[in-house]
C-alpha atoms as a PDB file:
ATOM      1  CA  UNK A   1     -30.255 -21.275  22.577  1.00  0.00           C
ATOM      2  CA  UNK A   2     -28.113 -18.212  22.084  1.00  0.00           C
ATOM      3  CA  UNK A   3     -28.618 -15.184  19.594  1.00  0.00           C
ATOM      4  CA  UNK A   4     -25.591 -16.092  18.400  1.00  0.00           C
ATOM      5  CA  UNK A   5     -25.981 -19.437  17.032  1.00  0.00           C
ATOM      6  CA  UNK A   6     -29.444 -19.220  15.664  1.00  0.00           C
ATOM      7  CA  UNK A   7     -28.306 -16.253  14.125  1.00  0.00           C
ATOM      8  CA  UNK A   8     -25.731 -18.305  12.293  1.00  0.00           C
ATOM      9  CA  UNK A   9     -27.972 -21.284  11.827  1.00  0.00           C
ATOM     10  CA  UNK A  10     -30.654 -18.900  10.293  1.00  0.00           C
ATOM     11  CA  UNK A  11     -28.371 -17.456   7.578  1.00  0.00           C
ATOM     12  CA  UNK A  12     -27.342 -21.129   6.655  1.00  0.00           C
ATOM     13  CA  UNK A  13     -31.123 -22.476   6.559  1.00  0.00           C
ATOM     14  CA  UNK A  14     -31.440 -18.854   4.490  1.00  0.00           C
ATOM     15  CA  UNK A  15     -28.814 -20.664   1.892  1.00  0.00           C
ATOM     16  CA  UNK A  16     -30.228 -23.845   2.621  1.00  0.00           C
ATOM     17  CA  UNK A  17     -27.233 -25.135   3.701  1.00  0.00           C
ATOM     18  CA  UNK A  18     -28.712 -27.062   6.707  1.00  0.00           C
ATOM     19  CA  UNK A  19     -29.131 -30.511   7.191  1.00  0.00           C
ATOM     20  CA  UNK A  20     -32.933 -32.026   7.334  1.00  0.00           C
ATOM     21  CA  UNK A  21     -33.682 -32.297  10.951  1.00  0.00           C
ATOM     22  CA  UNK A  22     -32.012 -28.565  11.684  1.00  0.00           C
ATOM     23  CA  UNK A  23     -34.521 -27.481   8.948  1.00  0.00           C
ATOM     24  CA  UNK A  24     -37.771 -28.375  10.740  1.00  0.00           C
ATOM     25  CA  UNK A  25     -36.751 -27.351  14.001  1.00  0.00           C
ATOM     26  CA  UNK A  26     -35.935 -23.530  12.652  1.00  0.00           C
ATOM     27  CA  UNK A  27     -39.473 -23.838  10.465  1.00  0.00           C
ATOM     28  CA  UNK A  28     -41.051 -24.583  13.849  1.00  0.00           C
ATOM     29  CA  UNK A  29     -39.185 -21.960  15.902  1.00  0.00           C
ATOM     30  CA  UNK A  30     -40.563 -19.401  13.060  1.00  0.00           C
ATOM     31  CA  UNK A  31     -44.057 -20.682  13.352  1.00  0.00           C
ATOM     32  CA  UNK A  32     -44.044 -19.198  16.945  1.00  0.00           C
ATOM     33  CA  UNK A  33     -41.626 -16.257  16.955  1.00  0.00           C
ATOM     34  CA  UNK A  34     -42.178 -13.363  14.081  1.00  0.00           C
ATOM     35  CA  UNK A  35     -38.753 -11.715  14.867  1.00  0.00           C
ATOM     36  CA  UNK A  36     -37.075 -15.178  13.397  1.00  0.00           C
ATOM     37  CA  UNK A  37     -39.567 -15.133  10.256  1.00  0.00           C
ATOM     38  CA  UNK A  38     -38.213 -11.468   9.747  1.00  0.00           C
ATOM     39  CA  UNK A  39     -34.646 -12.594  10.302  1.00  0.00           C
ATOM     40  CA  UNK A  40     -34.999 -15.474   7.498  1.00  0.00           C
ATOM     41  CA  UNK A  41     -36.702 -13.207   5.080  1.00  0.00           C
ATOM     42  CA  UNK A  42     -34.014 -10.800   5.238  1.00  0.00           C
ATOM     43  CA  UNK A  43     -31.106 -13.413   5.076  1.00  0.00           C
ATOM     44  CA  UNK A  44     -33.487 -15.053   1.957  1.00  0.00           C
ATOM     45  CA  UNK A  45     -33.254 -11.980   0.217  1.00  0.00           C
ATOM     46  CA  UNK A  46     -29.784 -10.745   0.575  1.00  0.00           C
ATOM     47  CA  UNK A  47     -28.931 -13.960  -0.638  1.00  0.00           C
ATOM     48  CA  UNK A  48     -31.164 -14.160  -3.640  1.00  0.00           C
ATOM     49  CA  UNK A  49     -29.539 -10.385  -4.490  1.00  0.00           C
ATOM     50  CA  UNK A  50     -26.427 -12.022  -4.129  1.00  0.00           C
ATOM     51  CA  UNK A  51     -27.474 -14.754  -6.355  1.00  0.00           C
ATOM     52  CA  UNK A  52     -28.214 -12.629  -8.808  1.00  0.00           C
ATOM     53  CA  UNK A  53     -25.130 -10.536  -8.678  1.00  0.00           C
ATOM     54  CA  UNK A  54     -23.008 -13.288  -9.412  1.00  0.00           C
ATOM     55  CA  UNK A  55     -25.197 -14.971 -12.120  1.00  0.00           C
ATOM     56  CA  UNK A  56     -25.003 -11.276 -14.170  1.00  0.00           C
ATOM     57  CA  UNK A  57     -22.719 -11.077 -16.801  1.00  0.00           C
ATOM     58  CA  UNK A  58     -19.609  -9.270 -15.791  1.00  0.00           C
ATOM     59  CA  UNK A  59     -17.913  -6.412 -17.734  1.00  0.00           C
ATOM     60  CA  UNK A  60     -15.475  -7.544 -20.133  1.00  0.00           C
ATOM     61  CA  UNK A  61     -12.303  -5.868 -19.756  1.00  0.00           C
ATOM     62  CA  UNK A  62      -9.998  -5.207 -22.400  1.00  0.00           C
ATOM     63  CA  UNK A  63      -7.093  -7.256 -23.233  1.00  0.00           C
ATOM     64  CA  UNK A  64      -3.351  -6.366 -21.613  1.00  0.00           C
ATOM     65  CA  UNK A  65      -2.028  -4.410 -24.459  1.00  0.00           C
ATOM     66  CA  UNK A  66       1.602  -6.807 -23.732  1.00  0.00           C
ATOM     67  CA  UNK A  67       2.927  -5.777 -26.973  1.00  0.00           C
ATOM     68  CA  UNK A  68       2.547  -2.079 -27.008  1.00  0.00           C
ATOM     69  CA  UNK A  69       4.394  -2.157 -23.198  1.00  0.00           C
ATOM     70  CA  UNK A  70       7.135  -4.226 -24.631  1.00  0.00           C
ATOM     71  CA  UNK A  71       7.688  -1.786 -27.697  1.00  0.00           C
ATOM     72  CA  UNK A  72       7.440   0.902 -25.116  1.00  0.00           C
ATOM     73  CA  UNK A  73      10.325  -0.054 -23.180  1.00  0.00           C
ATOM     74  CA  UNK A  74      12.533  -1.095 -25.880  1.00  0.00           C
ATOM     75  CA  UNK A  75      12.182   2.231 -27.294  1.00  0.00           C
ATOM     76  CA  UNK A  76      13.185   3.770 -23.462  1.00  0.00           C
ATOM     77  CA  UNK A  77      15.919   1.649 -23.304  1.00  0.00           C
ATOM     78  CA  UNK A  78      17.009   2.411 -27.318  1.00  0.00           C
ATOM     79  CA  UNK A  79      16.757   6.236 -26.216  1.00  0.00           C
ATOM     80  CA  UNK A  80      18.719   5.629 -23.464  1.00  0.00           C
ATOM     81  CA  UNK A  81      21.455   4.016 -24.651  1.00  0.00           C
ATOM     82  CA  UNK A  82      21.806   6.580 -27.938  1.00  0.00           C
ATOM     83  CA  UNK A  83      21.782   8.993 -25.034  1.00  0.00           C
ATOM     84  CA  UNK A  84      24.674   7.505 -23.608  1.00  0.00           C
ATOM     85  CA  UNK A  85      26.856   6.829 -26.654  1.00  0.00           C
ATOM     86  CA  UNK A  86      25.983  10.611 -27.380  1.00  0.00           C
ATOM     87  CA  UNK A  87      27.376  11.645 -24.065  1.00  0.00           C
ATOM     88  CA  UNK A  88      30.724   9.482 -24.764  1.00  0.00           C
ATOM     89  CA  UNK A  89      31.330  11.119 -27.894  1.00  0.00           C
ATOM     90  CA  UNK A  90      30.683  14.259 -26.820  1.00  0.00           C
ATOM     91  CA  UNK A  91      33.215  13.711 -24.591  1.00  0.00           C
ATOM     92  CA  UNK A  92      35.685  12.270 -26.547  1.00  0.00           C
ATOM     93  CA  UNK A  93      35.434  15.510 -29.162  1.00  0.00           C
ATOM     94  CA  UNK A  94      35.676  18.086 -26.024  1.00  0.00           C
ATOM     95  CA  UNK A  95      38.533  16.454 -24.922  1.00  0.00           C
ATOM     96  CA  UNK A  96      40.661  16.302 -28.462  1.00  0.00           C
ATOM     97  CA  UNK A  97      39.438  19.286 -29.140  1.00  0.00           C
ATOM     98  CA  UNK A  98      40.850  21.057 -25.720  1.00  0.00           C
ATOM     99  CA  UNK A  99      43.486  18.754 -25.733  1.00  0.00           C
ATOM    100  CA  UNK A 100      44.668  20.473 -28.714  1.00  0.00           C
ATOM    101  CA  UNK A 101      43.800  23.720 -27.843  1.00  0.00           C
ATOM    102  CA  UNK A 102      45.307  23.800 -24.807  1.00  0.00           C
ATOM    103  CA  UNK A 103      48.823  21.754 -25.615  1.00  0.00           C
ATOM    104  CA  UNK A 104      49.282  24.378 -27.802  1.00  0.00           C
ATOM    105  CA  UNK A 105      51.010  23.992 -31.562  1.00  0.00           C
ATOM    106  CA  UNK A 106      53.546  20.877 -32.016  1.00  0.00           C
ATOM    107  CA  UNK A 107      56.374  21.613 -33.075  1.00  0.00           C
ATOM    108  CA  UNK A 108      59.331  19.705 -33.267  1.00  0.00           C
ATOM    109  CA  UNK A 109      61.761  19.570 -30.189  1.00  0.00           C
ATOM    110  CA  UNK A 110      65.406  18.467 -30.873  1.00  0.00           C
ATOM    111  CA  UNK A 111      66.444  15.403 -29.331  1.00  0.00           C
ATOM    112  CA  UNK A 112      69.561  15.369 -27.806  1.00  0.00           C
ATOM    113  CA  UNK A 113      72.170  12.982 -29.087  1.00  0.00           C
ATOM    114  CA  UNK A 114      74.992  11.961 -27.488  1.00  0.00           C
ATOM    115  CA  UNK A 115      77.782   9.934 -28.785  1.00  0.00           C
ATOM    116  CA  UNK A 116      79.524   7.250 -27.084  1.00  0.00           C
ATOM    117  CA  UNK A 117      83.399   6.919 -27.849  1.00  0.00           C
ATOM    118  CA  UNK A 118      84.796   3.676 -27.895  1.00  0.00           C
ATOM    119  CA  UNK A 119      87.534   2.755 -25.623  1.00  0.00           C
ATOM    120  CA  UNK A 120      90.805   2.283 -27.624  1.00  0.00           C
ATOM    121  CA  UNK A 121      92.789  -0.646 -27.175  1.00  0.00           C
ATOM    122  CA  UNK A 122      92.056  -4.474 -26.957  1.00  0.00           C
ATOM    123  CA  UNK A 123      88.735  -3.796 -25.129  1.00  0.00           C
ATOM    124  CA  UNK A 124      87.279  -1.957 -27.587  1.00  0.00           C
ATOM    125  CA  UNK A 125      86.334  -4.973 -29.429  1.00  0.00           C
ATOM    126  CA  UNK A 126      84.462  -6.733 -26.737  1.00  0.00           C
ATOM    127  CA  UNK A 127      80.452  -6.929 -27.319  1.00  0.00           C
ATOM    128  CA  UNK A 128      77.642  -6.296 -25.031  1.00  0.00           C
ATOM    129  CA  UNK A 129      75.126  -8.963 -24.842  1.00  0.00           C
ATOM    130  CA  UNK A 130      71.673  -8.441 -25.579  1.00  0.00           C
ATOM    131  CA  UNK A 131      69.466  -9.125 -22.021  1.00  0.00           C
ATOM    132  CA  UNK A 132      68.251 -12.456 -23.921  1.00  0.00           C
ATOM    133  CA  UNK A 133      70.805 -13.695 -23.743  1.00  0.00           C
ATOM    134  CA  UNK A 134      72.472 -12.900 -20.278  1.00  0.00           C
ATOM    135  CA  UNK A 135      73.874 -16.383 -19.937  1.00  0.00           C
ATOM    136  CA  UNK A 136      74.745 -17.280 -23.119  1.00  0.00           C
ATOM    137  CA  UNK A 137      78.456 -18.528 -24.353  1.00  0.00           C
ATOM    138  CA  UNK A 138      78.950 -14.975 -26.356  1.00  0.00           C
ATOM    139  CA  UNK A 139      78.342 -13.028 -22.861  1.00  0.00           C
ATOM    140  CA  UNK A 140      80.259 -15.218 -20.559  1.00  0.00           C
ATOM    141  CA  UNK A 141      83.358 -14.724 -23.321  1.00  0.00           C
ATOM    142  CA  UNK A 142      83.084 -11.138 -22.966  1.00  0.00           C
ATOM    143  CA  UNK A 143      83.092 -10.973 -19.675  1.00  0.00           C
ATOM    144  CA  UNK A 144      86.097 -13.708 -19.659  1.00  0.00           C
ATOM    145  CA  UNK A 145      87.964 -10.839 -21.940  1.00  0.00           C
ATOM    146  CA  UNK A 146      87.409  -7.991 -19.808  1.00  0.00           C
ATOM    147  CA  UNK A 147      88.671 -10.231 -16.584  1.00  0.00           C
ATOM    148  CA  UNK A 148      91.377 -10.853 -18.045  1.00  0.00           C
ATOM    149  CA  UNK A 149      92.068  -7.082 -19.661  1.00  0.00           C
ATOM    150  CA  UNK A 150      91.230  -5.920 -16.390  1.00  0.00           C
ATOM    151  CA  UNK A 151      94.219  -8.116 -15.100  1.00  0.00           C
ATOM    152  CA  UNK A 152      96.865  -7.359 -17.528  1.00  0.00           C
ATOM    153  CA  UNK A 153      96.700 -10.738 -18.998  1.00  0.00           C
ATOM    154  CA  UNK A 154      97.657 -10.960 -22.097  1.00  0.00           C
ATOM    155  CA  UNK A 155      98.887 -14.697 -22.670  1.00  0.00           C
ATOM    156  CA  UNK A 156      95.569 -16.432 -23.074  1.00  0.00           C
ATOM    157  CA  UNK A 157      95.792 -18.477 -25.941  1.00  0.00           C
ATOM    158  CA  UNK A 158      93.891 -17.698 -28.774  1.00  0.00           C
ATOM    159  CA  UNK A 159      91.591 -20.859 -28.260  1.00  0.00           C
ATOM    160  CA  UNK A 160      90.448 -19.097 -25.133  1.00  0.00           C
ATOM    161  CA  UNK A 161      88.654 -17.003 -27.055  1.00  0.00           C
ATOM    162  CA  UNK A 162      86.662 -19.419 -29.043  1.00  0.00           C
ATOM    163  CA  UNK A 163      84.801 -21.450 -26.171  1.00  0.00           C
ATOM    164  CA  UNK A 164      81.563 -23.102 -27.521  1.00  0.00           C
ATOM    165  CA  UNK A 165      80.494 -25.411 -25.001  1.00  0.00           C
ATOM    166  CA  UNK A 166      81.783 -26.536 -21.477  1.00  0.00           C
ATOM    167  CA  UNK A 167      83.853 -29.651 -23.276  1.00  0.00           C
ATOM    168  CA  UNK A 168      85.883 -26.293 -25.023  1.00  0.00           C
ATOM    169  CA  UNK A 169      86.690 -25.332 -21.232  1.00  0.00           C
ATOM    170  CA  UNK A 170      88.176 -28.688 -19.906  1.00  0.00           C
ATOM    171  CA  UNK A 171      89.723 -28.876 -23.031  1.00  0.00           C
ATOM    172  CA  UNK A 172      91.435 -25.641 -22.725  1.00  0.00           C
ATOM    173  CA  UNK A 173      91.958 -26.644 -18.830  1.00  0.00           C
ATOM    174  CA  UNK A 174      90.038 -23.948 -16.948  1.00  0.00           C
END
């Protein structure tokens, strides 16, 4: 038999985790060899130190202080964020304040105005539309006007002038 295995089969008969018939051929091995009887005396009393290592009561540690590490890091995370809002308004405040430093004083500046004369003559009564309503009948009438100013037309009936809806132009024939 190799060193080996009865080395392996020795610390198992030391636990006494060997089956029957593997027990009394080790016993009679040891009868006849002292360096085997040494072997399961050692392995018998590691074991039984080990045995007694685990039955001993073990140190009670104390609990995980969960709510103190919570409080702690809402309180970092509180400090940081007043930190933050500080920094913003500092901000804020150096920039009004040199804003107004450096813009120097306000003072009223004159706007210029300029005036628009209106043309004299028949055109000067023609409107401008408003850009909301770019097609609407008000805008296409002015710009009917001014065609026909710009022509040197003169004898467009009055009811020209007062077209409301497309049955207004076949009406007037255009």
């Amino acid at each position: 038999m190799n060193a080996e295995k009865l080395d392996g089969l020795l610390v198992d008969y030391s636990l006494g985790a060997v089956p029957e018939d593997v027990a009394m051929l080790i016993e009679a091995c040891a009868k006849n060899d002292p360096a085997i009887r040494k072997s399961i005396a050692a392995y018998r009393g590691v074991a039984e130190l080990a045995k007694r290592a685990g039955d001993a009561p073990s140190p009670s540690l104390p609990a995980f202080p969960r709510q103190q590490m919570e409080r702690a890091r809402y309180s970092q995370q509180a400090r940081r964020a007043i930190r933050w809002v500080a920094a913003a308004a500092a901000c804020v405040v150096i920039g009004f304040l040199g804003g107004t430093r450096w813009s120097g004083p306000v003072s009223e500046v004159a706007t210029p105005v300029v005036q628009v004369n209106a043309p004299a003559g028949p055109a000067a009564d023609v409107q401008v539309a408003a850009a909301t309503d770019f097609w609407s009948v008000a805008r296409l009438r002015a710009y009917a006007k001014r065609q026909a100013l710009a022509a040197n037309v003169h004898s467009v009936s009055a009811d020209a002038w007062n077209v409301k809806s497309w049955a207004d132009i076949q009406r007037i024939g255009g």
